[in-house]
N, C-alpha and C. Protein backbone atom coordinates (compact mmCIF):
# COMPACT_ATOMS: atom_id res chain seq x y z
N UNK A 1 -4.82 9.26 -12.99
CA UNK A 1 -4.90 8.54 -11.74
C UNK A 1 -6.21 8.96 -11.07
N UNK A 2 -6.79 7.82 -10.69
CA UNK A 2 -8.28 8.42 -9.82
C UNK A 2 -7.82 8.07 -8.18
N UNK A 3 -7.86 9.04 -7.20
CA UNK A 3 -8.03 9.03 -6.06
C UNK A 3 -9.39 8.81 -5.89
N UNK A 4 -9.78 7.19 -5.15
CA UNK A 4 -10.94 6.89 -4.44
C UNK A 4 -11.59 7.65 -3.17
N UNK A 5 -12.27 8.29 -3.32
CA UNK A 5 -12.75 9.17 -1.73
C UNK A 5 -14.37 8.61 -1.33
N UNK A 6 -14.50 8.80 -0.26
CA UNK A 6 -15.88 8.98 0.39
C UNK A 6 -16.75 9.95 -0.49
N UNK A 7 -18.04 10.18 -0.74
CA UNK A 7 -18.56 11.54 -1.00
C UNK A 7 -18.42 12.05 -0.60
N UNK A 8 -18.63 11.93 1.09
CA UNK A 8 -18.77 12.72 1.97
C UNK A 8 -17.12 13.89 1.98
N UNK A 9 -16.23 13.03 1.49
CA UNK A 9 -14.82 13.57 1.64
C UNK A 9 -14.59 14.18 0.13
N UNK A 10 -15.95 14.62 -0.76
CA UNK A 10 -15.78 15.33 -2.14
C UNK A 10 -15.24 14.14 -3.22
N UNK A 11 -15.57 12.77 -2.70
CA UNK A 11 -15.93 11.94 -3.93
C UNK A 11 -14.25 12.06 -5.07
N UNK A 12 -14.22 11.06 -5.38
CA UNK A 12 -13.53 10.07 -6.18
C UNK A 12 -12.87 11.79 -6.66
N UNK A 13 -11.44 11.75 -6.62
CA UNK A 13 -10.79 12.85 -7.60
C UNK A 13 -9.97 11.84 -8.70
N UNK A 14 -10.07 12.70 -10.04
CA UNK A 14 -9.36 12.72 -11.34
C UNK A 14 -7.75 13.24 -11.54
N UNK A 15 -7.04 12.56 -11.51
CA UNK A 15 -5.52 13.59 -10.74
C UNK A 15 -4.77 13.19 -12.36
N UNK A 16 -4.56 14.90 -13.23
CA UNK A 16 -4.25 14.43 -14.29
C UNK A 16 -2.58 14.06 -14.81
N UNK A 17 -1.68 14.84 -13.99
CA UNK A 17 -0.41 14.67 -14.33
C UNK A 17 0.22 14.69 -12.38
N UNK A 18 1.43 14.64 -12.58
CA UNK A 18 2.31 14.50 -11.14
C UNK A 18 2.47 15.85 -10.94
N UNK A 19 2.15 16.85 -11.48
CA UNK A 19 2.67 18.54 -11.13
C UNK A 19 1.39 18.59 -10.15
N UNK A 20 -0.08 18.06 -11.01
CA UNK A 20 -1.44 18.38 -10.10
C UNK A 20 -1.45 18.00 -9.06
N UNK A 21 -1.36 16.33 -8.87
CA UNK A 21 -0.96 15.90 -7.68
C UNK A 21 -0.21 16.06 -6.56
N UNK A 22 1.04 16.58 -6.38
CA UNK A 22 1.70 17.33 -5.98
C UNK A 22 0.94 18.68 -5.29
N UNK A 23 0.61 19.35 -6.04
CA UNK A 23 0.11 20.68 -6.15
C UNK A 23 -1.16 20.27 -5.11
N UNK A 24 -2.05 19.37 -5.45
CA UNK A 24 -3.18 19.59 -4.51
C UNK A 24 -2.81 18.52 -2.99
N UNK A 25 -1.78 17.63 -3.27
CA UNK A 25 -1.40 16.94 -1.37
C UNK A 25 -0.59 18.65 -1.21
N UNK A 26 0.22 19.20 -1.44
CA UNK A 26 0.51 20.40 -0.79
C UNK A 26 -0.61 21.35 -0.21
N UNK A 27 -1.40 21.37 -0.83
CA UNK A 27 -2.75 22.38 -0.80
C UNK A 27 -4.09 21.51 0.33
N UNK A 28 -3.21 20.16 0.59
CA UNK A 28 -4.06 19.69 1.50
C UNK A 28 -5.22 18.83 1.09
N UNK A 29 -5.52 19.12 -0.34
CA UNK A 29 -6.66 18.80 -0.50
C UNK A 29 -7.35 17.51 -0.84
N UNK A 30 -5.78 16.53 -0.91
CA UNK A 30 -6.10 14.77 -0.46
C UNK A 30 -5.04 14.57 0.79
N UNK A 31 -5.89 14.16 1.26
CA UNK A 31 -5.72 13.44 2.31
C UNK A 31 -4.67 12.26 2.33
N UNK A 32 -3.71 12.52 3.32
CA UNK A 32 -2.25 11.47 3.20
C UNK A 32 -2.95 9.53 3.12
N UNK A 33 -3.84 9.29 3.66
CA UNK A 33 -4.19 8.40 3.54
C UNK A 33 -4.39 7.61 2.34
N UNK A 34 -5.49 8.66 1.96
CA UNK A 34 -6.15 8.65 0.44
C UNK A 34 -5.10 7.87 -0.73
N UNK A 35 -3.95 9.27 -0.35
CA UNK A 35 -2.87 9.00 -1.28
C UNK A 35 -1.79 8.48 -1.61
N UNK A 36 -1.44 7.45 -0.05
CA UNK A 36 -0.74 6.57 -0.06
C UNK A 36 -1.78 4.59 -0.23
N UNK A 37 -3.08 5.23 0.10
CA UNK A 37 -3.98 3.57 -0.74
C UNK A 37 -4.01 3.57 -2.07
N UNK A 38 -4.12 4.83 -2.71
CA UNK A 38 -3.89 4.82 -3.89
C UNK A 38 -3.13 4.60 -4.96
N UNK A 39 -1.50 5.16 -3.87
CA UNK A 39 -0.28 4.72 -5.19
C UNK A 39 -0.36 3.32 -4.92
N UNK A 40 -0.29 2.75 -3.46
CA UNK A 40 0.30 1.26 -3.35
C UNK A 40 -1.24 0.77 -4.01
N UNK A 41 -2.09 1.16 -4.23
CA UNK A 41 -3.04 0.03 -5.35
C UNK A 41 -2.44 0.23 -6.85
N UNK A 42 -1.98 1.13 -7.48
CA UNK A 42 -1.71 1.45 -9.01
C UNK A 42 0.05 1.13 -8.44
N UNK A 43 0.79 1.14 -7.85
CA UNK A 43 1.76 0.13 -8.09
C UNK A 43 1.52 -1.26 -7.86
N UNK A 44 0.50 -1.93 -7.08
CA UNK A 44 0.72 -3.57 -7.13
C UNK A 44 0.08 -3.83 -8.75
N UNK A 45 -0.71 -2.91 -9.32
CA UNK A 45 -1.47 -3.12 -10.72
C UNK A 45 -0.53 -3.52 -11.60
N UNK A 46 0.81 -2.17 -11.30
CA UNK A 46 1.79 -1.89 -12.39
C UNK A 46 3.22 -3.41 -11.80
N UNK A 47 3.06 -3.75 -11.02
CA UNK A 47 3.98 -5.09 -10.75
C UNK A 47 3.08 -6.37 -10.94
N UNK A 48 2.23 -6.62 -11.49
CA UNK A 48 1.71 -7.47 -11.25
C UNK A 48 1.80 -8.29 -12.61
N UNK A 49 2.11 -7.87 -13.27
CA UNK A 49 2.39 -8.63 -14.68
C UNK A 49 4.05 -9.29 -14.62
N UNK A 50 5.04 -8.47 -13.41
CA UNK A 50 6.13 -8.93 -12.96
C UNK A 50 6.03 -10.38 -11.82
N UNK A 51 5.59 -10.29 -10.95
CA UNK A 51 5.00 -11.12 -10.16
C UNK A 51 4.23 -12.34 -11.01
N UNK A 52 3.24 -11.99 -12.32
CA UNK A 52 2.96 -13.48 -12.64
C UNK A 52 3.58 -14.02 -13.38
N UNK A 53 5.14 -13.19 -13.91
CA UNK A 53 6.24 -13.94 -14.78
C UNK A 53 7.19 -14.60 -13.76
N UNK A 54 7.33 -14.48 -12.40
CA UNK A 54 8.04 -15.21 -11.30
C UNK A 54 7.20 -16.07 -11.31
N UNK A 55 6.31 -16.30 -11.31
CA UNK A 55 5.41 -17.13 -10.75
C UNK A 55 4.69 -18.48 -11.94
N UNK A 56 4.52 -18.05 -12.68
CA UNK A 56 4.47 -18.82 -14.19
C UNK A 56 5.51 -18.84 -14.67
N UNK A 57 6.47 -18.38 -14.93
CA UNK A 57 7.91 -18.94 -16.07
C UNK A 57 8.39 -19.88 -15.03
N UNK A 58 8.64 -21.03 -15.74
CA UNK A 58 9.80 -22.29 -15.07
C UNK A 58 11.04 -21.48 -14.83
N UNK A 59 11.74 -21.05 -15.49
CA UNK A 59 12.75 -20.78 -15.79
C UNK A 59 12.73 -19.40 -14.47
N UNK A 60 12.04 -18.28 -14.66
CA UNK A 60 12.55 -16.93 -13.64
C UNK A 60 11.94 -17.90 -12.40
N UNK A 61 11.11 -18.60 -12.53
CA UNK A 61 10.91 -19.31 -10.90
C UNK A 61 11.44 -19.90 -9.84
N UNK A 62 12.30 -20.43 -11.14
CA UNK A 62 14.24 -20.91 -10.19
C UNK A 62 14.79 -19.95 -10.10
N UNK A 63 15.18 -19.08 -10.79
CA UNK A 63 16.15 -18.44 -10.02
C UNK A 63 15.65 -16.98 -9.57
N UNK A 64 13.93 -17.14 -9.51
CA UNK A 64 13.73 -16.15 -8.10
C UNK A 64 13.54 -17.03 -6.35
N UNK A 65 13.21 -18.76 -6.79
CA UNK A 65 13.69 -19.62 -5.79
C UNK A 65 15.25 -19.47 -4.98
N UNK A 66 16.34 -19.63 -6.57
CA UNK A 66 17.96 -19.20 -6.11
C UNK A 66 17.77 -18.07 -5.05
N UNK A 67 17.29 -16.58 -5.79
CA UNK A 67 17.83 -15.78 -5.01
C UNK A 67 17.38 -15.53 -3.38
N UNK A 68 15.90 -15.86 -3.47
CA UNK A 68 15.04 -16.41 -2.25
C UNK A 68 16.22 -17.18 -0.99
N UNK A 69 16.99 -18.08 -1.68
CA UNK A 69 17.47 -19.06 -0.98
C UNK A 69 19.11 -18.26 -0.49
N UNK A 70 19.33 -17.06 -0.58
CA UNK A 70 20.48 -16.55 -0.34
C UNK A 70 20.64 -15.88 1.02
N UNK A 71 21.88 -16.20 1.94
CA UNK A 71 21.56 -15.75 3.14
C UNK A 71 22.65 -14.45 3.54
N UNK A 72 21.90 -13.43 4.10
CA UNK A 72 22.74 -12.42 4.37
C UNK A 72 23.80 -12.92 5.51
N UNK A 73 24.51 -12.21 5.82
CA UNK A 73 26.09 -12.97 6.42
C UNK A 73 26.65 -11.20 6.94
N UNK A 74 26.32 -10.62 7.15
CA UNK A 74 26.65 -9.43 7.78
C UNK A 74 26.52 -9.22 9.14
């Protein structure tokens, strides 16, 4: 995972497993910002091949239309 940074903020980090990561937001040393633009960019990456099968298949398009069309009642 690459965390995007400023230079000025010690430039682009290399984050190699979830123990490191972890280890250095505890240690402070990314920034909460940093590291919440970062997952939500590498999760819309990792949904996005989901999103263009709603969106291109006939078939999941109806019935992500169906479920779209369901009304809570609580």
């Amino acid at each position: 995972m690459i965390i995007p940074r400023q230079e000025e903020h010690g430039g682009n980090l290399k984050v190699g497993s979830y123990q490191e990561l972890q280890s250095l937001y505890q240690e402070n040393k990314i920034h909460p910002q940093d590291l919440k633009k970062s997952v939500a960019n590498y999760l819309n990456q990792f949904l996005a091949p989901v999103r263009d099968h709603f969106e291109n298949d006939n078939e999941a398009k109806k019935l992500k239309e169906e479920v779209e069309s369901y009304t809570i009642t609580r």
